[in-house]
Protein backbone atom coordinates (compact mmCIF):
# COMPACT_ATOMS: atom_id res chain seq x y z
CA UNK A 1 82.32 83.43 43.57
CA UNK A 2 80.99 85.56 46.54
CA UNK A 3 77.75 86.75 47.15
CA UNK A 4 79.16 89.02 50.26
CA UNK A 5 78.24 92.49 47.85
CA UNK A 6 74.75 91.49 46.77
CA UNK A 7 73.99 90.78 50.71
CA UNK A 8 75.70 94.21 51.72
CA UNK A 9 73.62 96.08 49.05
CA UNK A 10 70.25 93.84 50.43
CA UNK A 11 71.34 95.49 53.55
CA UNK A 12 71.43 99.04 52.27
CA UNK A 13 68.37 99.07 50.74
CA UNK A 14 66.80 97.54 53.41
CA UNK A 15 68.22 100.18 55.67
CA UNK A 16 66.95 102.81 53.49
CA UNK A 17 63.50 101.44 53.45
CA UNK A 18 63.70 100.96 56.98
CA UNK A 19 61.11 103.88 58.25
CA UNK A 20 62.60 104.87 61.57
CA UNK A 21 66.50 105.15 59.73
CA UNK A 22 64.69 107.63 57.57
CA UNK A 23 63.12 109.76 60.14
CA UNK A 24 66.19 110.00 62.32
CA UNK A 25 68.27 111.01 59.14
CA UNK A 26 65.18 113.68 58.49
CA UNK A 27 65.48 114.73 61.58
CA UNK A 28 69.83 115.19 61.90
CA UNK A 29 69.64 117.20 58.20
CA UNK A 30 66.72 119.12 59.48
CA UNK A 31 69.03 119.96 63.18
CA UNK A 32 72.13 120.15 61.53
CA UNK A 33 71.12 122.40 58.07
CA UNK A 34 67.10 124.15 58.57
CA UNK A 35 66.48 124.28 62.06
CA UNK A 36 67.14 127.90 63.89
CA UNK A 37 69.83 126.57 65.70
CA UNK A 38 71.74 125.09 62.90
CA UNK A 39 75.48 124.52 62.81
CA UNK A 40 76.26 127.79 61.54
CA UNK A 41 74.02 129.79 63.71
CA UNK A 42 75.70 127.96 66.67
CA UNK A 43 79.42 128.87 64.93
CA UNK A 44 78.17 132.68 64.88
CA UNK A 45 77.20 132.86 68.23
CA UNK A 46 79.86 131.12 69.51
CA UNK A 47 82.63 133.37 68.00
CA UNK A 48 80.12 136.11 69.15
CA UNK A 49 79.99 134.66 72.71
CA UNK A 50 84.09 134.92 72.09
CA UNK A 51 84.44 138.21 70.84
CA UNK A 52 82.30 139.05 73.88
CA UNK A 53 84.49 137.71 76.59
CA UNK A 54 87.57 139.23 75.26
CA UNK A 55 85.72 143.00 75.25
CA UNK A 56 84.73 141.90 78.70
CA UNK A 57 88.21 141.20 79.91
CA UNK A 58 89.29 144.72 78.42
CA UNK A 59 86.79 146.29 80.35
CA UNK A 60 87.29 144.64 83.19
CA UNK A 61 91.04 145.42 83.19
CA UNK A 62 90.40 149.27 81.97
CA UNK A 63 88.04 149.43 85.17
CA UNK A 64 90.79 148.49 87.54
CA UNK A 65 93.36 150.84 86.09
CA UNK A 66 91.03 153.99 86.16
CA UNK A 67 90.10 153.22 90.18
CA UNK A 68 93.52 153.09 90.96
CA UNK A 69 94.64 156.15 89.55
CA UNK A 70 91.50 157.87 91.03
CA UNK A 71 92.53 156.29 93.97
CA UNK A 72 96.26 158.00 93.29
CA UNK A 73 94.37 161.32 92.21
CA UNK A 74 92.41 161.61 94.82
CA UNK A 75 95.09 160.84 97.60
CA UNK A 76 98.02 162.56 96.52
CA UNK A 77 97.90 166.35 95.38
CA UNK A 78 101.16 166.09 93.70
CA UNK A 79 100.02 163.23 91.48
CA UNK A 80 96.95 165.34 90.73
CA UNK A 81 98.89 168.04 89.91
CA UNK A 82 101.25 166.36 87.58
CA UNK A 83 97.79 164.11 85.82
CA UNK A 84 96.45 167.97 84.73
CA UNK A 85 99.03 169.11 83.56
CA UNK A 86 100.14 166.11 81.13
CA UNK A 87 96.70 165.20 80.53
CA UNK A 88 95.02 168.73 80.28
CA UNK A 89 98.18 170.88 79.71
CA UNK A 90 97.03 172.83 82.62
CA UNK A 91 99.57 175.42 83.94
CA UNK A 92 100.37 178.13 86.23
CA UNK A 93 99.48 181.95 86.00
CA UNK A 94 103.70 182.33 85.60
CA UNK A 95 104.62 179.81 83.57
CA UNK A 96 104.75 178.58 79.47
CA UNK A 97 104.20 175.49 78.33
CA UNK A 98 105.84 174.06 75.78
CA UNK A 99 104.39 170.97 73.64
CA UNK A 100 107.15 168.48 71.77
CA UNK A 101 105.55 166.27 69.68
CA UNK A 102 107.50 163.19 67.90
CA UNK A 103 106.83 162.98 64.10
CA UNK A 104 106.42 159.50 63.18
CA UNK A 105 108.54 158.20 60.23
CA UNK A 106 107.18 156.95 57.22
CA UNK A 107 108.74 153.89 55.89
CA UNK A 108 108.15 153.77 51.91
């Protein structure tokens, strides 16, 4: 015969009497669950903070493209030329322009 579980469940109640084990259990529900940094506010701002960072890095990347074709706009009058007319559909006084556009198939 053992007495080993009576003197582990002594222990738990104990514990669970024990005044400071109760506050710091208070206190890691109350962090973890109520407070207004809880778990899941931390989660949301986190994939916030992520979502974030990615729109930043698009940005960033969209910023360099632009300057360099300004860069290619501004230096080169052929480029320029070419950027109106595929962009704008600019022409000349003379000429017709023609637009082709590709339908997209449907698969069903």
């Amino acid at each position: 015969m053992t007495f080993k579980p009576i003197l582990d469940m002594k222990r738990v109640i104990d514990l669970i009497k024990n005044k400071y084990f109760l506050v710091t259990v208070a206190f890691i529900v109350w962090m973890l669950f109520f407070d207004k940094n809880d778990l899941y506010t931390q989660y949301e701002h986190r994939q916030q903070l992520n979502k974030l960072e990615q729109e930043r890095d698009f940005y960033t990347k969209e910023t360099a493209e632009v300057a360099k074709e300004l860069d290619e706009l501004t230096s080169d009058p052929k480029k320029l030329e070419k950027f109106a007319r595929e962009k704008y559909l600019m022409k000349k006084a003379d000429e017709d322009v023609f637009v082709i556009v590709k339908e997209k198939k449907e698969d069903n």
